[in-house]
N, C-alpha and C. Protein backbone atom coordinates (compact mmCIF):
# COMPACT_ATOMS: atom_id res chain seq x y z
N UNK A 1 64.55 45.52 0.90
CA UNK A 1 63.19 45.15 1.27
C UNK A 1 62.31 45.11 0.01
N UNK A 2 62.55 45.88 -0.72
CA UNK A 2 61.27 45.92 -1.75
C UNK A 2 62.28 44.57 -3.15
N UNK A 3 62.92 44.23 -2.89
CA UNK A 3 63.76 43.43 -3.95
C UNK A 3 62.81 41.55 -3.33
N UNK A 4 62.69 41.74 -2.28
CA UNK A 4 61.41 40.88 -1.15
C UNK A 4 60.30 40.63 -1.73
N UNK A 5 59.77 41.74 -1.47
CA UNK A 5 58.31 42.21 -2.32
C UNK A 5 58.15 41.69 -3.61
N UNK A 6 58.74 42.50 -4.90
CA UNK A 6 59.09 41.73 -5.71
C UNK A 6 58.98 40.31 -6.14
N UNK A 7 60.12 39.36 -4.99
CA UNK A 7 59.96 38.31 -5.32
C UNK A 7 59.11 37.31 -4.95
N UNK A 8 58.35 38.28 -4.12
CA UNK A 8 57.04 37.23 -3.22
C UNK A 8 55.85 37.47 -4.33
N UNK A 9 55.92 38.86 -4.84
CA UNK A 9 54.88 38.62 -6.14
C UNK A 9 55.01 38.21 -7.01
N UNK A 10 55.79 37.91 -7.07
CA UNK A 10 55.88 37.02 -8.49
C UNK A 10 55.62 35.63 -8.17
N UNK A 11 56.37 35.10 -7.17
CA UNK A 11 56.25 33.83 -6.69
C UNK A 11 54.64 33.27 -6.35
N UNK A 12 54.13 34.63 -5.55
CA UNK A 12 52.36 34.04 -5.84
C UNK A 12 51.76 33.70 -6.64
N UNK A 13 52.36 34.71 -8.27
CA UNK A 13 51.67 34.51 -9.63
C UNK A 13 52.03 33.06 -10.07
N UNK A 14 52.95 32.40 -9.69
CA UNK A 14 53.73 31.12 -10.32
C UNK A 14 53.44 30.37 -9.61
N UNK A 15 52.79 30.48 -8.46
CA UNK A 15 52.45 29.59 -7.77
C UNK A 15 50.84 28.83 -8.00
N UNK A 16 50.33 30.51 -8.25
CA UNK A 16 48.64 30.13 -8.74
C UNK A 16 48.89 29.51 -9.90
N UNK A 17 49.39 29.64 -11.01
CA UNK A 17 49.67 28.91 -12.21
C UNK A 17 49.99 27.82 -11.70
N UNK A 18 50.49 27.03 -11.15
CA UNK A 18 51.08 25.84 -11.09
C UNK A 18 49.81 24.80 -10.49
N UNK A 19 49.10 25.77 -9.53
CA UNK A 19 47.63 24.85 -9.16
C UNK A 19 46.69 25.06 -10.41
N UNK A 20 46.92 25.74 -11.08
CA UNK A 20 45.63 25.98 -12.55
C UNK A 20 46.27 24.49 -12.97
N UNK A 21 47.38 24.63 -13.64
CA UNK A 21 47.62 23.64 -14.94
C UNK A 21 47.77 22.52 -13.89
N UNK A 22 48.21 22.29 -12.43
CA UNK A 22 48.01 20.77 -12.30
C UNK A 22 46.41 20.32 -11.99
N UNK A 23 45.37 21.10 -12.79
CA UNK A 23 44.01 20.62 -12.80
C UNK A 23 44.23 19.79 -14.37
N UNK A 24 45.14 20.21 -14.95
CA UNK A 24 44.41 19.84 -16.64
C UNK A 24 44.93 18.32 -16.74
N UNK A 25 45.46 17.46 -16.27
CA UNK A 25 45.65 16.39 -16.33
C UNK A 25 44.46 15.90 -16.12
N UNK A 26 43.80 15.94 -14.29
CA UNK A 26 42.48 15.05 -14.41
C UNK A 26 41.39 15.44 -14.87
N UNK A 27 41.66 16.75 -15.13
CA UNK A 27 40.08 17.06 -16.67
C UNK A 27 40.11 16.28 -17.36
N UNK A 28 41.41 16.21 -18.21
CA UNK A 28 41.48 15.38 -19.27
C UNK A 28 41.11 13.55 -18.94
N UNK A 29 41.83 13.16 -17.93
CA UNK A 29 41.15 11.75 -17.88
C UNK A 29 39.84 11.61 -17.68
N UNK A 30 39.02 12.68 -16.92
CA UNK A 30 37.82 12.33 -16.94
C UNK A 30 36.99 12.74 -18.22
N UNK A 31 37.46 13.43 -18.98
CA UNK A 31 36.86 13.62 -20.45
C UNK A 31 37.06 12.75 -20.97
N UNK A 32 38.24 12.02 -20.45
CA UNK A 32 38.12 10.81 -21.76
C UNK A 32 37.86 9.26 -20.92
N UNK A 33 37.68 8.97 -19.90
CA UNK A 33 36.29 8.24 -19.41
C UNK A 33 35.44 8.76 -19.76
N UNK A 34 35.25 9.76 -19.83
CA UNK A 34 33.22 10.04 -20.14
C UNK A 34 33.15 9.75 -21.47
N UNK A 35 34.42 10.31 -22.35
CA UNK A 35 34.57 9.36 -23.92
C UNK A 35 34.16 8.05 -24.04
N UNK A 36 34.67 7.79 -23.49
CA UNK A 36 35.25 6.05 -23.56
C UNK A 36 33.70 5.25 -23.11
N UNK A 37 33.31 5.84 -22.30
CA UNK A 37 31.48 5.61 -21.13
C UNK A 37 31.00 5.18 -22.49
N UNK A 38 30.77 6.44 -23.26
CA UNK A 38 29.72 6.92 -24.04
C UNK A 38 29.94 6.11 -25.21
N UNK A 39 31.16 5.74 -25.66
CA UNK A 39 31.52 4.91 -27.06
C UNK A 39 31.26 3.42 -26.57
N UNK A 40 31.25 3.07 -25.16
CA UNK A 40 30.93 2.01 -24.80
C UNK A 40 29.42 1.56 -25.13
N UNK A 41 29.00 2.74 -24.34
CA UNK A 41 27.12 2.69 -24.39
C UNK A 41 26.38 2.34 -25.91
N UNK A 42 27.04 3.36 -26.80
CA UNK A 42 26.65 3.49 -28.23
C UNK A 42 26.52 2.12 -28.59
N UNK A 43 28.24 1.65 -28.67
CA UNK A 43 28.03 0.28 -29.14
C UNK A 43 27.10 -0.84 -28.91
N UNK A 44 27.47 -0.74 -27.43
CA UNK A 44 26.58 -2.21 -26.65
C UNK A 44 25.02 -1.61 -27.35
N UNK A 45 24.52 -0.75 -27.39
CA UNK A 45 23.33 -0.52 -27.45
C UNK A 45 22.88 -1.21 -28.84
N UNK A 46 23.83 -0.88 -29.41
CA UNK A 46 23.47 -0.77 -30.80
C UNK A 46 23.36 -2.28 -31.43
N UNK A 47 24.55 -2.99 -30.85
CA UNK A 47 24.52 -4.56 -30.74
C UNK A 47 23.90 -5.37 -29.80
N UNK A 48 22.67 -4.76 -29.21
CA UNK A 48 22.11 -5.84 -27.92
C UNK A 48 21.04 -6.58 -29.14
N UNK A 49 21.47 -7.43 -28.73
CA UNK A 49 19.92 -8.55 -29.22
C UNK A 49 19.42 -9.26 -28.69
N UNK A 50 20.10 -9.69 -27.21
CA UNK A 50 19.43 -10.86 -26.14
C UNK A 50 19.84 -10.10 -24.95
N UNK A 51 19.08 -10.44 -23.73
CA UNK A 51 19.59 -10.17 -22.69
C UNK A 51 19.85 -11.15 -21.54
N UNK A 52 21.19 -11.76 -21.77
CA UNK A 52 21.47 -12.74 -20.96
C UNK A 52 22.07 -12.68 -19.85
N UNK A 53 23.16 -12.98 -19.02
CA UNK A 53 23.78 -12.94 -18.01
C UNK A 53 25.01 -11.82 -18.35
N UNK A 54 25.49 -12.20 -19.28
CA UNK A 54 27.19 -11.48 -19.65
C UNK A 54 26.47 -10.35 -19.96
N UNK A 55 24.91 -9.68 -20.09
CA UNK A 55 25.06 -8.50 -21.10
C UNK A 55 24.34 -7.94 -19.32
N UNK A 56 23.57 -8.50 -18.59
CA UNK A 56 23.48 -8.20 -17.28
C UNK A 56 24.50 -7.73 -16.56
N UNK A 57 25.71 -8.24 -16.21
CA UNK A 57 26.47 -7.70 -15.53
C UNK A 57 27.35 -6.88 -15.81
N UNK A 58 27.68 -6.64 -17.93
CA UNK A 58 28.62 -5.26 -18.19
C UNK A 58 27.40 -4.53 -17.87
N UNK A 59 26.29 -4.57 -18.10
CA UNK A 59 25.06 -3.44 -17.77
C UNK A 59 25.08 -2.75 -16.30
N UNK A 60 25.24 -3.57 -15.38
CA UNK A 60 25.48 -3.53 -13.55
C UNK A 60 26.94 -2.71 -13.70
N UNK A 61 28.00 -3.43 -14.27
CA UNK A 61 29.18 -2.30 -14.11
C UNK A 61 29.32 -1.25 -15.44
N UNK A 62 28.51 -1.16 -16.24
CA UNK A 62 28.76 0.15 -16.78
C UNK A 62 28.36 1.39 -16.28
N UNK A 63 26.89 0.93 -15.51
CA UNK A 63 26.30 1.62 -14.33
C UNK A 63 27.17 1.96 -13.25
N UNK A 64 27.92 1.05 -12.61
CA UNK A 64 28.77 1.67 -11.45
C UNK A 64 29.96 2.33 -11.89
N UNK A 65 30.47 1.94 -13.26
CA UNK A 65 31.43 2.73 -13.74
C UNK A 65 30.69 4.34 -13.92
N UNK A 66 30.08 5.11 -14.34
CA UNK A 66 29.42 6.04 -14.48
C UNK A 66 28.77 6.72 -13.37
N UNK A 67 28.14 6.14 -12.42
CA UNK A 67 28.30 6.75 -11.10
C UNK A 67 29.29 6.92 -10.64
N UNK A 68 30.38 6.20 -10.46
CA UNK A 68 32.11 6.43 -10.01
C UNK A 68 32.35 7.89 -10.29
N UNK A 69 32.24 7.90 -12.13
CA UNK A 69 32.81 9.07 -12.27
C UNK A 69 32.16 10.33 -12.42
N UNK A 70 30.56 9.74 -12.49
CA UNK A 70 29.86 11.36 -11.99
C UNK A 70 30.34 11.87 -10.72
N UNK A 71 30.43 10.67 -9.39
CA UNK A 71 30.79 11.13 -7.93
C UNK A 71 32.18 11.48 -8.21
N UNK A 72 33.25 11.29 -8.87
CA UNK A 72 34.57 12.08 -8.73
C UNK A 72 34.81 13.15 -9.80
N UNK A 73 33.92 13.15 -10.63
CA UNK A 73 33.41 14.85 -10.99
C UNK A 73 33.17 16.07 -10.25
N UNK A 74 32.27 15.41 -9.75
CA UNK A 74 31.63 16.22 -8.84
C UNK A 74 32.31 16.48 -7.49
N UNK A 75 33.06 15.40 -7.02
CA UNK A 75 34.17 16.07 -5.58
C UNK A 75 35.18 17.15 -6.31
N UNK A 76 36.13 16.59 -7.36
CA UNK A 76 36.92 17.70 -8.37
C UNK A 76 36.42 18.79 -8.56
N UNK A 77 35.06 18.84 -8.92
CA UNK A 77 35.02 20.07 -9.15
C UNK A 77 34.31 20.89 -7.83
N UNK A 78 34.24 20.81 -7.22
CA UNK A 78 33.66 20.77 -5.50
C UNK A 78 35.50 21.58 -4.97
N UNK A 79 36.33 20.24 -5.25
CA UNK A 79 37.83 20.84 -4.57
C UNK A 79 38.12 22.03 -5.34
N UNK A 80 37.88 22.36 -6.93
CA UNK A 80 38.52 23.10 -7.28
C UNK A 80 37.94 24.46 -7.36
N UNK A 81 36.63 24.77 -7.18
CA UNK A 81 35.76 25.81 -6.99
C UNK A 81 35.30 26.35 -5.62
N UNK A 82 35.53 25.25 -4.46
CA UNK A 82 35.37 25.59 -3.49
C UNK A 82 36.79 26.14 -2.65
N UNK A 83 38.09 26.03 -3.25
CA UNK A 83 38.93 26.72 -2.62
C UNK A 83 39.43 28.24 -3.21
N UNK A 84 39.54 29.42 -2.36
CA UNK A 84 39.64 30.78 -2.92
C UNK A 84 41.33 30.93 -2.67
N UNK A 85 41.35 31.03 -3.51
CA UNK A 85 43.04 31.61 -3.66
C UNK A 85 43.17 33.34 -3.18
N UNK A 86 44.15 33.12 -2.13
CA UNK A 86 44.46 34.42 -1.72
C UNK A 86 46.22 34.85 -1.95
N UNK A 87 45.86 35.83 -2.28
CA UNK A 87 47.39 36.34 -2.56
C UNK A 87 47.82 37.10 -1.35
N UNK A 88 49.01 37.54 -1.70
CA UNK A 88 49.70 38.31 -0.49
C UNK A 88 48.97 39.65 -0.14
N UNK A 89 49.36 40.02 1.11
CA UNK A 89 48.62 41.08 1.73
C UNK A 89 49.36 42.32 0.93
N UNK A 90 49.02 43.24 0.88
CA UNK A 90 49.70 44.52 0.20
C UNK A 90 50.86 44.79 1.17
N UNK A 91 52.56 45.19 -0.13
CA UNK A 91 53.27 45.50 0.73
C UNK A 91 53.75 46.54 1.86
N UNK A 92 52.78 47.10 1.68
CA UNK A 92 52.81 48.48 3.23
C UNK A 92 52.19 47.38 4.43
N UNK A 93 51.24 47.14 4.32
CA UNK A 93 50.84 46.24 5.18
C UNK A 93 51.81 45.01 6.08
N UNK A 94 52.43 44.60 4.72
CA UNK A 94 53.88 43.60 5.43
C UNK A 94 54.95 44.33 6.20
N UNK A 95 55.03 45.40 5.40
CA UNK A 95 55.99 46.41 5.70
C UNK A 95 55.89 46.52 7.05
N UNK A 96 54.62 46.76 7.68
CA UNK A 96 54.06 47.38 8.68
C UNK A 96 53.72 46.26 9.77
N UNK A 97 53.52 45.52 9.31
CA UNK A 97 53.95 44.00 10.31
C UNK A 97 55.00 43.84 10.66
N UNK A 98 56.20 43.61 9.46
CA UNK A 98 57.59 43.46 10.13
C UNK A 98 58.02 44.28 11.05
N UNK A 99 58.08 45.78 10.56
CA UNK A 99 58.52 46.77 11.69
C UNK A 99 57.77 46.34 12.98
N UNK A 100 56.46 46.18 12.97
CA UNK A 100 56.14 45.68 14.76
C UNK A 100 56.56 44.75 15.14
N UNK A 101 56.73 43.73 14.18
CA UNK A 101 57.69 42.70 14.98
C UNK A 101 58.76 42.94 15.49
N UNK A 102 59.46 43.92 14.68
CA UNK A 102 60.96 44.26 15.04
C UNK A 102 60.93 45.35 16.58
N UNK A 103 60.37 45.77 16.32
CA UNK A 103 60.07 46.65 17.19
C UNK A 103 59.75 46.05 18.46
N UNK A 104 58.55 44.85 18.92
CA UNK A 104 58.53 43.73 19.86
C UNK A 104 59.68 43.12 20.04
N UNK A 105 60.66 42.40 19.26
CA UNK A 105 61.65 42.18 19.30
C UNK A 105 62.58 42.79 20.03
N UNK A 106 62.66 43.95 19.84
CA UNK A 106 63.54 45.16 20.32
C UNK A 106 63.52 44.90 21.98
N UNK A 107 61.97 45.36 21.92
CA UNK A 107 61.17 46.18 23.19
C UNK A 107 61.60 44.98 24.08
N UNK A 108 61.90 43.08 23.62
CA UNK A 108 61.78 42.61 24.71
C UNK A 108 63.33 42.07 24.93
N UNK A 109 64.17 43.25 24.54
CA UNK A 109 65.68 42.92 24.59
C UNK A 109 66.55 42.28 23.95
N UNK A 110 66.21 41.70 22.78
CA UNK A 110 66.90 40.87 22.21
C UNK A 110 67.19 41.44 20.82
N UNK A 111 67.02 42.43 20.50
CA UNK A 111 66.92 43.53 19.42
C UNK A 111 68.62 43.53 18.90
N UNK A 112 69.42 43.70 20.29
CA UNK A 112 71.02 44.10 19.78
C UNK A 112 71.70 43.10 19.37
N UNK A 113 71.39 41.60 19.84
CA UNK A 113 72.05 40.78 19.51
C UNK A 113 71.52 39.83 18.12
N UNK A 114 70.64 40.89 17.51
CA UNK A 114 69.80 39.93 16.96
C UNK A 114 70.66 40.03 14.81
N UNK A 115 70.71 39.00 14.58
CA UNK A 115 71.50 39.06 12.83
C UNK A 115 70.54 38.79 12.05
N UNK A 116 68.95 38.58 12.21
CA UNK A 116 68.20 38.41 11.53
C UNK A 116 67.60 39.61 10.69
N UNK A 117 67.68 40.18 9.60
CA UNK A 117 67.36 41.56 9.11
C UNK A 117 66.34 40.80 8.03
N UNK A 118 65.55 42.33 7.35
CA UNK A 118 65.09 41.49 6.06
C UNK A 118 65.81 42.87 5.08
């Protein structure tokens, strides 16, 4: 039983790790859209000299590009702050579950024939 225990704690710890680092991929793309936004902006800015049609509509989608990714900033980080990670219950507590199960088990006859152990 406690060789159980053991491996369920550990398995929680490796498990929370595995939701940490599969955040760092879309950090990173959205750091580097917001890069990429901003090296966009600089430039165009810096080279506007007329304002015609073609400089109208990268203007309209540089704008919707940048709302895009403020709004999927902001859900990301919404998903990743708004869910609480819970770990396992303490093992006396499990301990103390199983035995009532077993024990229900028992009580409703099926206890002797039963090969399921932990």
């Amino acid at each position: 039983m406690l060789e159980f225990f053991e491996r369920a704690y550990y398995h929680e710890f490796e498990r929370k790790d595995k939701i940490v680092n599969g955040t760092n991929l879309p950090i990173t793309v959205i750091a580097a859209l917001y890069g990429g936004l901003f090296y966009i902006a600089d430039n165009f800015i810096s080279e506007l000299e007329s304002v015609g049609l073609i400089e109208v509509l990268f203007l309209c989608s540089f704008v919707l590009s940048v709302l895009l990714i403020v709004f999927s900033s902001y859900y990301f980080a919404h998903v990743i702050h708004s869910v609480y990670y819970e770990y396992l219950d303490e093992p006396k507590s499990l301990k103390d579950y199983h035995d009532e199960l077993v024990r229900f088990y028992e009580k409703s006859g099926k206890g002797e024939n039963s090969t399921w152990h932990l």
